[in-house]
Structure formats: C-alpha cells, structure tokens
C-alpha atoms as a PDB file:
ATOM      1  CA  UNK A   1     -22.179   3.649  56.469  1.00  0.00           C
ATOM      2  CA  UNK A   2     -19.026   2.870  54.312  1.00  0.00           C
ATOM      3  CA  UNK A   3     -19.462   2.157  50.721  1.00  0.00           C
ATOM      4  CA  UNK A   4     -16.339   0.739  48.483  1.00  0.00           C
ATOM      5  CA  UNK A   5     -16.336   0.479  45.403  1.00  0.00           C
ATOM      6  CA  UNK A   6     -15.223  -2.155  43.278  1.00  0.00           C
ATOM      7  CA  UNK A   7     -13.074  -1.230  40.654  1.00  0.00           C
ATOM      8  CA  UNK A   8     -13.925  -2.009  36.972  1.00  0.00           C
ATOM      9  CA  UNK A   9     -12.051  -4.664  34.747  1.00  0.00           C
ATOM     10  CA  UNK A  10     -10.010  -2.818  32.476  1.00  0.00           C
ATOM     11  CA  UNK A  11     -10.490  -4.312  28.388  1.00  0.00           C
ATOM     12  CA  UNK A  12      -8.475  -6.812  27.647  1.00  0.00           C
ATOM     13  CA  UNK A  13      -6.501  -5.488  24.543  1.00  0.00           C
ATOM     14  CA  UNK A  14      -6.404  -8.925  21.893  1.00  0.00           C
ATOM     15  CA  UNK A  15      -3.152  -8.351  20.085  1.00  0.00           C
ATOM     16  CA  UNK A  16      -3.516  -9.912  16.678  1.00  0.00           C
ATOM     17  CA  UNK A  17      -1.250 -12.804  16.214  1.00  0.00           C
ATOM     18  CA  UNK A  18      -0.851 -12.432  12.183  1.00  0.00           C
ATOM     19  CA  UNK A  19       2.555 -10.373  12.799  1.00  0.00           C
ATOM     20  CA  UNK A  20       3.756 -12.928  15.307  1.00  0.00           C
ATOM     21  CA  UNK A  21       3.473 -15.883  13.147  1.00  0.00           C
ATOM     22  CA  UNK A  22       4.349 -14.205   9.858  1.00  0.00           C
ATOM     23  CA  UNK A  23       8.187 -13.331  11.581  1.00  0.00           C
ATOM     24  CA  UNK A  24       8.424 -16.935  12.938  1.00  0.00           C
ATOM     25  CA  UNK A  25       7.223 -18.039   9.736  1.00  0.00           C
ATOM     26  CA  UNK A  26       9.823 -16.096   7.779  1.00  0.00           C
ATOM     27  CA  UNK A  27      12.712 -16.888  10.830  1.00  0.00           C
ATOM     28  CA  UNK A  28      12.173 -20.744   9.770  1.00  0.00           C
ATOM     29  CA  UNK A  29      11.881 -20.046   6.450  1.00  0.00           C
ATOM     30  CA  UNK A  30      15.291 -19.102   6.272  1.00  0.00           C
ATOM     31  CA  UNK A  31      16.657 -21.488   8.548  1.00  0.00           C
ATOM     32  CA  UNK A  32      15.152 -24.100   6.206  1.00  0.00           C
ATOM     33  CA  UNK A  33      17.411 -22.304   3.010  1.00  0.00           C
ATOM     34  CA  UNK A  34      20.479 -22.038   5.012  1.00  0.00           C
ATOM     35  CA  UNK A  35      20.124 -25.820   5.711  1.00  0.00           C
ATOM     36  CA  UNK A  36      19.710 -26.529   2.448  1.00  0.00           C
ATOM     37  CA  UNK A  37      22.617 -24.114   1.514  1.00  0.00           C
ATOM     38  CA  UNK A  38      25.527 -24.911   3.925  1.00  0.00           C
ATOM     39  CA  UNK A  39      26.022 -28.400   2.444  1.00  0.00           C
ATOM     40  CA  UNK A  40      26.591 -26.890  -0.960  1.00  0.00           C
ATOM     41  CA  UNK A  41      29.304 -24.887  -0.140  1.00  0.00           C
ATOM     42  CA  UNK A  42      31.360 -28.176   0.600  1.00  0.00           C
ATOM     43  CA  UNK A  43      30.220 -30.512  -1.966  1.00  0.00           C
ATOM     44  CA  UNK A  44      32.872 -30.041  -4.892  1.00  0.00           C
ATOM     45  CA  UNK A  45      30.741 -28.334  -7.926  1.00  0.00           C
ATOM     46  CA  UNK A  46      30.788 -25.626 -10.590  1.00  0.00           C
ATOM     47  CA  UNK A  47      28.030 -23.932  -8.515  1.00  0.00           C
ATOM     48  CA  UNK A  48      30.677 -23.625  -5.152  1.00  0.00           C
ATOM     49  CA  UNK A  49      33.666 -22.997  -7.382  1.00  0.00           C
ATOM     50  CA  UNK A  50      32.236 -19.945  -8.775  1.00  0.00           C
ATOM     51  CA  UNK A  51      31.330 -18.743  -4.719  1.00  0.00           C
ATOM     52  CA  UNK A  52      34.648 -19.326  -4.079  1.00  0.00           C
ATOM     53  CA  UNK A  53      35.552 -16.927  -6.913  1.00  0.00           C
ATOM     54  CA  UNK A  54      32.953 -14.414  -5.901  1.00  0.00           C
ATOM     55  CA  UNK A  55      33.505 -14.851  -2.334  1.00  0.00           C
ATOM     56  CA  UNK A  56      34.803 -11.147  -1.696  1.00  0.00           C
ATOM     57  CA  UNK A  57      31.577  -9.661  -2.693  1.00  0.00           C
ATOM     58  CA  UNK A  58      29.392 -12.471  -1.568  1.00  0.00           C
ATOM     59  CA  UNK A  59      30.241 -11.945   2.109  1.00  0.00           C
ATOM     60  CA  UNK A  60      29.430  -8.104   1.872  1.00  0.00           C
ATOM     61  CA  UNK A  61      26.074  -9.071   0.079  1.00  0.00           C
ATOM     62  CA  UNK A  62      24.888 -11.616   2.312  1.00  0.00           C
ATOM     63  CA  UNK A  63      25.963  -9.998   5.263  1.00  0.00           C
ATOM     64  CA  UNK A  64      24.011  -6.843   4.944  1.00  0.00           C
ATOM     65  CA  UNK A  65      21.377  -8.853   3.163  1.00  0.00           C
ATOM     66  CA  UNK A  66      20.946 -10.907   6.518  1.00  0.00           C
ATOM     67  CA  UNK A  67      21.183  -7.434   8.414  1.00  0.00           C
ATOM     68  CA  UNK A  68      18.448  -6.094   6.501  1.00  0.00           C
ATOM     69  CA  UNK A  69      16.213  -8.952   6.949  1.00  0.00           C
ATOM     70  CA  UNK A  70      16.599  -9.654  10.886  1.00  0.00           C
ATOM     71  CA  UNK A  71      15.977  -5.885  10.977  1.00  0.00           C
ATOM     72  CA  UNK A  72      12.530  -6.135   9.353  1.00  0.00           C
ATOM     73  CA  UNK A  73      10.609  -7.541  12.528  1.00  0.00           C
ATOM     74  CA  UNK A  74      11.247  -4.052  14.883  1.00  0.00           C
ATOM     75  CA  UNK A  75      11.047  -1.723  11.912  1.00  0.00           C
ATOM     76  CA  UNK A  76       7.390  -2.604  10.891  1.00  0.00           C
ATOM     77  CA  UNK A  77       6.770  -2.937  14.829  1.00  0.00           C
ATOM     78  CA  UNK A  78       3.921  -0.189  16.093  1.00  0.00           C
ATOM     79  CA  UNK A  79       4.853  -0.949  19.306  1.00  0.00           C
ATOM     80  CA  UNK A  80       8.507  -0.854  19.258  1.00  0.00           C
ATOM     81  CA  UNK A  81       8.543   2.699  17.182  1.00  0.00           C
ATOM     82  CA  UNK A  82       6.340   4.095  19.235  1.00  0.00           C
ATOM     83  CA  UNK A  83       8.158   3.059  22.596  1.00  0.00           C
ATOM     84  CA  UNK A  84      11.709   3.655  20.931  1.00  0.00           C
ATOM     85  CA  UNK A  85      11.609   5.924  18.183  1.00  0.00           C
ATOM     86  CA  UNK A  86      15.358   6.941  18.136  1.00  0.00           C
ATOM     87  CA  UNK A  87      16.559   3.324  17.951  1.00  0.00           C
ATOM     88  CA  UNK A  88      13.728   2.953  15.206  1.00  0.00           C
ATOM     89  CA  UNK A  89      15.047   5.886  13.022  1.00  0.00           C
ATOM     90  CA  UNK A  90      18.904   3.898  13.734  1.00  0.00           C
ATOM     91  CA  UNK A  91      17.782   0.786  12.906  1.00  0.00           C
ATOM     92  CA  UNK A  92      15.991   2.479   9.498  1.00  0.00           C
ATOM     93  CA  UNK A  93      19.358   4.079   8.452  1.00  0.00           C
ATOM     94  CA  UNK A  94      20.799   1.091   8.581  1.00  0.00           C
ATOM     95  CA  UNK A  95      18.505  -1.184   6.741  1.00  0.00           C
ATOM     96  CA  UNK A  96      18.921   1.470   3.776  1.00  0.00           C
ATOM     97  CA  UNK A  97      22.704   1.381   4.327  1.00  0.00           C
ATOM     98  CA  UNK A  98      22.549  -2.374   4.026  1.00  0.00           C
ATOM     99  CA  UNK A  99      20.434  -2.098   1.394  1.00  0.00           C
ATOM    100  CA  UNK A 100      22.924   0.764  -0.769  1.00  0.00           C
ATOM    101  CA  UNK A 101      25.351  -1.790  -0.079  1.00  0.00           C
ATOM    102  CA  UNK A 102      23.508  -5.255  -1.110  1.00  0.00           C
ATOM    103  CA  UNK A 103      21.599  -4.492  -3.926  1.00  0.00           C
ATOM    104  CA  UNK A 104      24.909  -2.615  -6.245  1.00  0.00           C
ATOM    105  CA  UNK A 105      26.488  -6.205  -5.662  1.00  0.00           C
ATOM    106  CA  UNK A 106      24.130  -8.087  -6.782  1.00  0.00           C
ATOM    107  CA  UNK A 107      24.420  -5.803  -9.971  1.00  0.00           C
ATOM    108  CA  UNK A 108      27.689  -6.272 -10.160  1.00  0.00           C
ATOM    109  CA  UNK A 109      28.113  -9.796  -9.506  1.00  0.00           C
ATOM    110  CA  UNK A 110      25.746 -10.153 -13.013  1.00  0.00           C
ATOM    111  CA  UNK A 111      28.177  -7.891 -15.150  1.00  0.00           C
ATOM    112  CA  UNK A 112      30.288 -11.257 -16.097  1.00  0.00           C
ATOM    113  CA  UNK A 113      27.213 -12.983 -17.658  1.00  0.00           C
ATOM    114  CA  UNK A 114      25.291 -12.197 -20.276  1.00  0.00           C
ATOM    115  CA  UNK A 115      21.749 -14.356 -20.411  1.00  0.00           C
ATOM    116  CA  UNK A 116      18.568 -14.076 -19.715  1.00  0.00           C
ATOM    117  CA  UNK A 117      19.825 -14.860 -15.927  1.00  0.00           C
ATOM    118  CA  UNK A 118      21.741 -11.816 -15.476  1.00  0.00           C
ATOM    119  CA  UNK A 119      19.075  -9.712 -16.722  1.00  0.00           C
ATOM    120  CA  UNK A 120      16.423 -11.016 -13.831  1.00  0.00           C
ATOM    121  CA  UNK A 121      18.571 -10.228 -11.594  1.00  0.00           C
ATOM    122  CA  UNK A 122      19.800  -6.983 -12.531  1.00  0.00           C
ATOM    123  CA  UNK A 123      15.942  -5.806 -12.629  1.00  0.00           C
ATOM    124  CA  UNK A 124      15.521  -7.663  -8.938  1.00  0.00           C
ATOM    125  CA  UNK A 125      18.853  -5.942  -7.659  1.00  0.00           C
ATOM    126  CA  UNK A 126      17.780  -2.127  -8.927  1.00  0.00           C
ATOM    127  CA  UNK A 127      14.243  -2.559  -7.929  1.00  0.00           C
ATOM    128  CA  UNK A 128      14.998  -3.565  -4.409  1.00  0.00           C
ATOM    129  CA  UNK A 129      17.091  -0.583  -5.182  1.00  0.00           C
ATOM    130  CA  UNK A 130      14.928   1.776  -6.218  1.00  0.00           C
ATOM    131  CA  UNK A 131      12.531   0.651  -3.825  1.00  0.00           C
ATOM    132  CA  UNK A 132      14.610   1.424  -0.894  1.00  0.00           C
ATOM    133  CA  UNK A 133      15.496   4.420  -2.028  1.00  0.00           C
ATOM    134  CA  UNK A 134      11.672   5.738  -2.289  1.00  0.00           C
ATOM    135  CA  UNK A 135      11.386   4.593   1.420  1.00  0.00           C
ATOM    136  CA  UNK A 136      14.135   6.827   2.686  1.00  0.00           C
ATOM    137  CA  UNK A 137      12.985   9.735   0.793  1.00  0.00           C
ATOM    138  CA  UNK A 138       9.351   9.466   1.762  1.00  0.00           C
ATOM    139  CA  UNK A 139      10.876   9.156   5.451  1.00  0.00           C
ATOM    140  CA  UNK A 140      13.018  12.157   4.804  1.00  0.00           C
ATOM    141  CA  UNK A 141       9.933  13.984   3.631  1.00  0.00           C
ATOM    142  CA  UNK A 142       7.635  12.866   6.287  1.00  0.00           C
ATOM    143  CA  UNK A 143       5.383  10.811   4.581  1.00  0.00           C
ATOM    144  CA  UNK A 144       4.805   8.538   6.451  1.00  0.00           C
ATOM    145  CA  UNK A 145       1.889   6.665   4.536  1.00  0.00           C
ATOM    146  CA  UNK A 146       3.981   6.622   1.684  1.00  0.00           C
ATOM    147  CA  UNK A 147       6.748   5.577   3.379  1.00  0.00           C
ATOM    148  CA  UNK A 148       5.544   2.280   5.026  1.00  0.00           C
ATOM    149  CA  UNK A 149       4.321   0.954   1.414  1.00  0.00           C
ATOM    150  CA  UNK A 150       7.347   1.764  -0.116  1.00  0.00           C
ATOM    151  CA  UNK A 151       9.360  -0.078   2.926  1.00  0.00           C
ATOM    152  CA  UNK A 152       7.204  -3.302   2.692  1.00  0.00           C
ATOM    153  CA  UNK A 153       8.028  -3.271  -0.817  1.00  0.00           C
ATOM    154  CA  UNK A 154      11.598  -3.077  -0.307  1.00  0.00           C
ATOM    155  CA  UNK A 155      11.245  -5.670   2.507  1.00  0.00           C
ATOM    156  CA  UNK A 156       9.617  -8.300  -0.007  1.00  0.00           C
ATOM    157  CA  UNK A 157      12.827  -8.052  -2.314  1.00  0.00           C
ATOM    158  CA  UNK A 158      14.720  -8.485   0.560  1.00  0.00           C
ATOM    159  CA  UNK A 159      13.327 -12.106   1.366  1.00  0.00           C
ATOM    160  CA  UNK A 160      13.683 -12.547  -2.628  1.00  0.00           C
ATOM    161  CA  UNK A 161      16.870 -14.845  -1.135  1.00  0.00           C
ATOM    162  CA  UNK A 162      14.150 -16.943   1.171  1.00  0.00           C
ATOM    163  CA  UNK A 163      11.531 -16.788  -1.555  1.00  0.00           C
ATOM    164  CA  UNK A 164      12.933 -18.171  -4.183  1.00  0.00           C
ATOM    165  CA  UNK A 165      14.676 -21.390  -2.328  1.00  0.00           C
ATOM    166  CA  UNK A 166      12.102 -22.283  -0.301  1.00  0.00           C
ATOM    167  CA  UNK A 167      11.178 -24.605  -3.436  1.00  0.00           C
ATOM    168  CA  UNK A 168      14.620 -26.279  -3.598  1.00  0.00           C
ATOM    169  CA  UNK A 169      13.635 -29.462  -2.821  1.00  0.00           C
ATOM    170  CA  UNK A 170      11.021 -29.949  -5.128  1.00  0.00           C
ATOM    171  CA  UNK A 171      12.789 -32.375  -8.194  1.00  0.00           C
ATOM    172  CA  UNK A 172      11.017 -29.696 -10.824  1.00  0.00           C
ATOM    173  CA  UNK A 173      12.126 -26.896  -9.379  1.00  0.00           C
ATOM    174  CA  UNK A 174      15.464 -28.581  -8.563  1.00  0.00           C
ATOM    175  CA  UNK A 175      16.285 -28.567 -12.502  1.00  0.00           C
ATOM    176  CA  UNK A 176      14.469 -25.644 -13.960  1.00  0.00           C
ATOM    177  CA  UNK A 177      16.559 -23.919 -16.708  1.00  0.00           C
ATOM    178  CA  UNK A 178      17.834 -20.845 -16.566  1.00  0.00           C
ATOM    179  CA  UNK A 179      15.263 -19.519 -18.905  1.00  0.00           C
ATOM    180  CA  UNK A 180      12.490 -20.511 -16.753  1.00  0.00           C
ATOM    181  CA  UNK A 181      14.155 -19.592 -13.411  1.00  0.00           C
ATOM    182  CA  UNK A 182      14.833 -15.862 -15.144  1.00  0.00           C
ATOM    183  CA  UNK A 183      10.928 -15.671 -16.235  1.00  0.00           C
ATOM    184  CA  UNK A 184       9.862 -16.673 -12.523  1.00  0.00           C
ATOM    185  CA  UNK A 185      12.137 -13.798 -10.986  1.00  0.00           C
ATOM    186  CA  UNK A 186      11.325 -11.263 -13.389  1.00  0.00           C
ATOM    187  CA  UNK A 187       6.947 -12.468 -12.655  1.00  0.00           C
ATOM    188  CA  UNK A 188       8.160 -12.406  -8.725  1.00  0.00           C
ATOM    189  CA  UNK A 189       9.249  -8.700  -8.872  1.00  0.00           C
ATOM    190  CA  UNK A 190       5.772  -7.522 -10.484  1.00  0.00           C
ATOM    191  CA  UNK A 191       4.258  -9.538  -7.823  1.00  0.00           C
ATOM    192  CA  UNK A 192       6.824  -7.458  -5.575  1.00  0.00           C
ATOM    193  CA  UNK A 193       5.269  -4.407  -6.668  1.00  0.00           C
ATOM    194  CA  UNK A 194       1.778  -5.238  -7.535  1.00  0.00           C
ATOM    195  CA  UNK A 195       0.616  -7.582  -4.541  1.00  0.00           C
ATOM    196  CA  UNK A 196       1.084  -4.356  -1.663  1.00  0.00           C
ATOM    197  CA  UNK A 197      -0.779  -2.540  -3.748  1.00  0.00           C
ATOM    198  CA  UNK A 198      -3.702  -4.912  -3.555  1.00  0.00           C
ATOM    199  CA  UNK A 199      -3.245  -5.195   0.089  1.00  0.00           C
ATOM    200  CA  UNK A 200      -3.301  -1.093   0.609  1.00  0.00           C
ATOM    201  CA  UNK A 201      -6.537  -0.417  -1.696  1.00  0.00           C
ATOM    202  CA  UNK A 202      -8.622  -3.985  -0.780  1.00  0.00           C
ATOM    203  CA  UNK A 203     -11.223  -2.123   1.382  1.00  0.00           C
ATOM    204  CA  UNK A 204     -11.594   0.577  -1.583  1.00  0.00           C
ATOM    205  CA  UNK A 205     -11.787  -2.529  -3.744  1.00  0.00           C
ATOM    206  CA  UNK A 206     -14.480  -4.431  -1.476  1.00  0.00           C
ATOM    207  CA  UNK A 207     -16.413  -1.862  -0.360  1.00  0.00           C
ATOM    208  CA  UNK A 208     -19.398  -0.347  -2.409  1.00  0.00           C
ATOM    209  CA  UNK A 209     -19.983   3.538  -1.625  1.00  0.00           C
ATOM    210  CA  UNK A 210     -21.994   4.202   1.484  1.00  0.00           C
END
C-alpha cells in the first residue's frame, strides 16, 4: 500500500504596499513640479533671467539633485541590498557624491543675496549637508542603525525641491513673500530633523512598560 503525501502550502509572504506607493507618490510628485517648472523657463521674467545667469551651476545642482533622488527608491530597498549589496554600496557613494556636489551650490548660489531668503537656504543647503555627511560616516563605521536614520534624513532634504512646490498652484502660496517663504523653509528643516525622530522612538513613545 502506497501512501503520497501531499505537500503543504508554503505562507504566502504579504509585502506591505506603504513603500510602493510612497515612491510612486514621490515619482508624480515631481513630475507634477517639473510641469509646473518647464513653462517658466520660457516665459520672459526676472525669475528665468536670473536662471539664465546661474545656469552654469544650476545644471550641476539639479543634475545630481535628480541623481540623488531617483537613487532613493533602491537604497532604502531591503530587498535590493540584500540581493545586491555591491551595487548598493555604488549606488550609496554616489548619492553622497551627488550630494558633496549639490548641497555647496546651493550655498553658493545664496552668497549674492543678502535677506532673510539666503539665510533659509544656506541652513537647508548645510543641513542636507551635514546630514549626508553623518550617513557616510555611520556607514564607514558600521553603524548601521545609525546610519539608515541619518540617510532618511538626508533623503527628506533632498525632496526639499518636490516639497516645497508641490503648493505652487495654490493663489496664497503663489505670492507669499520672501519673509514668509524663508520662515516656512527654515520650520521645514526642523521638521526635517525632528519628524524621523518621532517615527524611530513611536513604539517607545506608545508603549507603557511591560
């Protein structure tokens, strides 16, 4: 008498779909700026005469800025650094590279004004900065928890760009002053550094002691 066995259905593994959506959330997101960007850049103004003047470090900046961001999705991927952890280490040099590149311009693109503008963006610029360089040296070290909050820090300045256009449309937003734009950066970069810290410590923050 022949017995067979049947074999066992293996778990179905759920894989969350927060990381999927927040990445094609982010991919329209800037989509949606550059659309409302490109027809800028041909409509005569003071705004695209002074990119034209700029335009030798604007290319730099924007191109590694856009580097740096497309990058984001397979460096915070589990799966992808665990299947392909030599491209992941790559693709990490080079978002810091992009990064050492980006961020000085954006310093020095401010040194020609001197408002309450410049300053906001000077402390965005070296925080992203400073930020990116904590990330590399945590990697360096091998810490790897510290490393991953310090990169999705530095990943939140990067989509400063997205962040703060993503409003454009609104008619309020549309005409804030300068003032008022330079006190919203300068409350988005604590938010920068204060909201991951919320997100690492919430179950110490929710939990009682057992």
């Amino acid at each position: 008498m022949s017995t067979t066995t049947t074999p066992l259905p293996r778990p179905r593994t759920t894989r969350s779909l927060a990381k999927p959506i927040l990445w094609a959330t982010i991919a329209l997101a800037g989509i949606f700026v550059l659309y409302l960007d490109i027809p800028l850049l041909h409509t005569p103004s003071p705004y695209r005469t002074q990119l034209i003047k700029e335009m030798v470090l604007l290319i730099p900046h924007a191109v590694c800025g856009s580097i740096a961001t497309i990058l984001g999705p397979f460096l915070f991927s589990t799966r992808f650094r665990q299947r392909h952890l030599k491209r992941h280490r790559i693709m990490g040099r080079t978002y810091v590279i992009c990064i050492a590149v980006s961020a000085p311009i954006a310093l020095i693109l401010q040194l020609h004004r001197h408002d309450s503008l410049a300053f906001a963006n000077g402390i965005m610029a070296a925080l992203w900065f400073f930020c990116t360089l904590a990330a590399f040296i945590t990697a360096r070290n091998r810490q790897l928890v510290a490393h991953r909050q310090w990169m999705i820090r530095s990943y939140i300045f990067t989509l400063n760009f997205i962040i703060t256009r993503i409003p454009g449309p609104i008619p309020a937003f549309d005409h804030i002053s300068d003032a008022n734009f330079s006190l919203m950066l300068l409350m988005l970069a604590s938010l920068y550094l204060f909201l991951p810290d919320l997100y690492f410590n919430w179950r110490e923050l929710t939990q009682g002691r057992a």
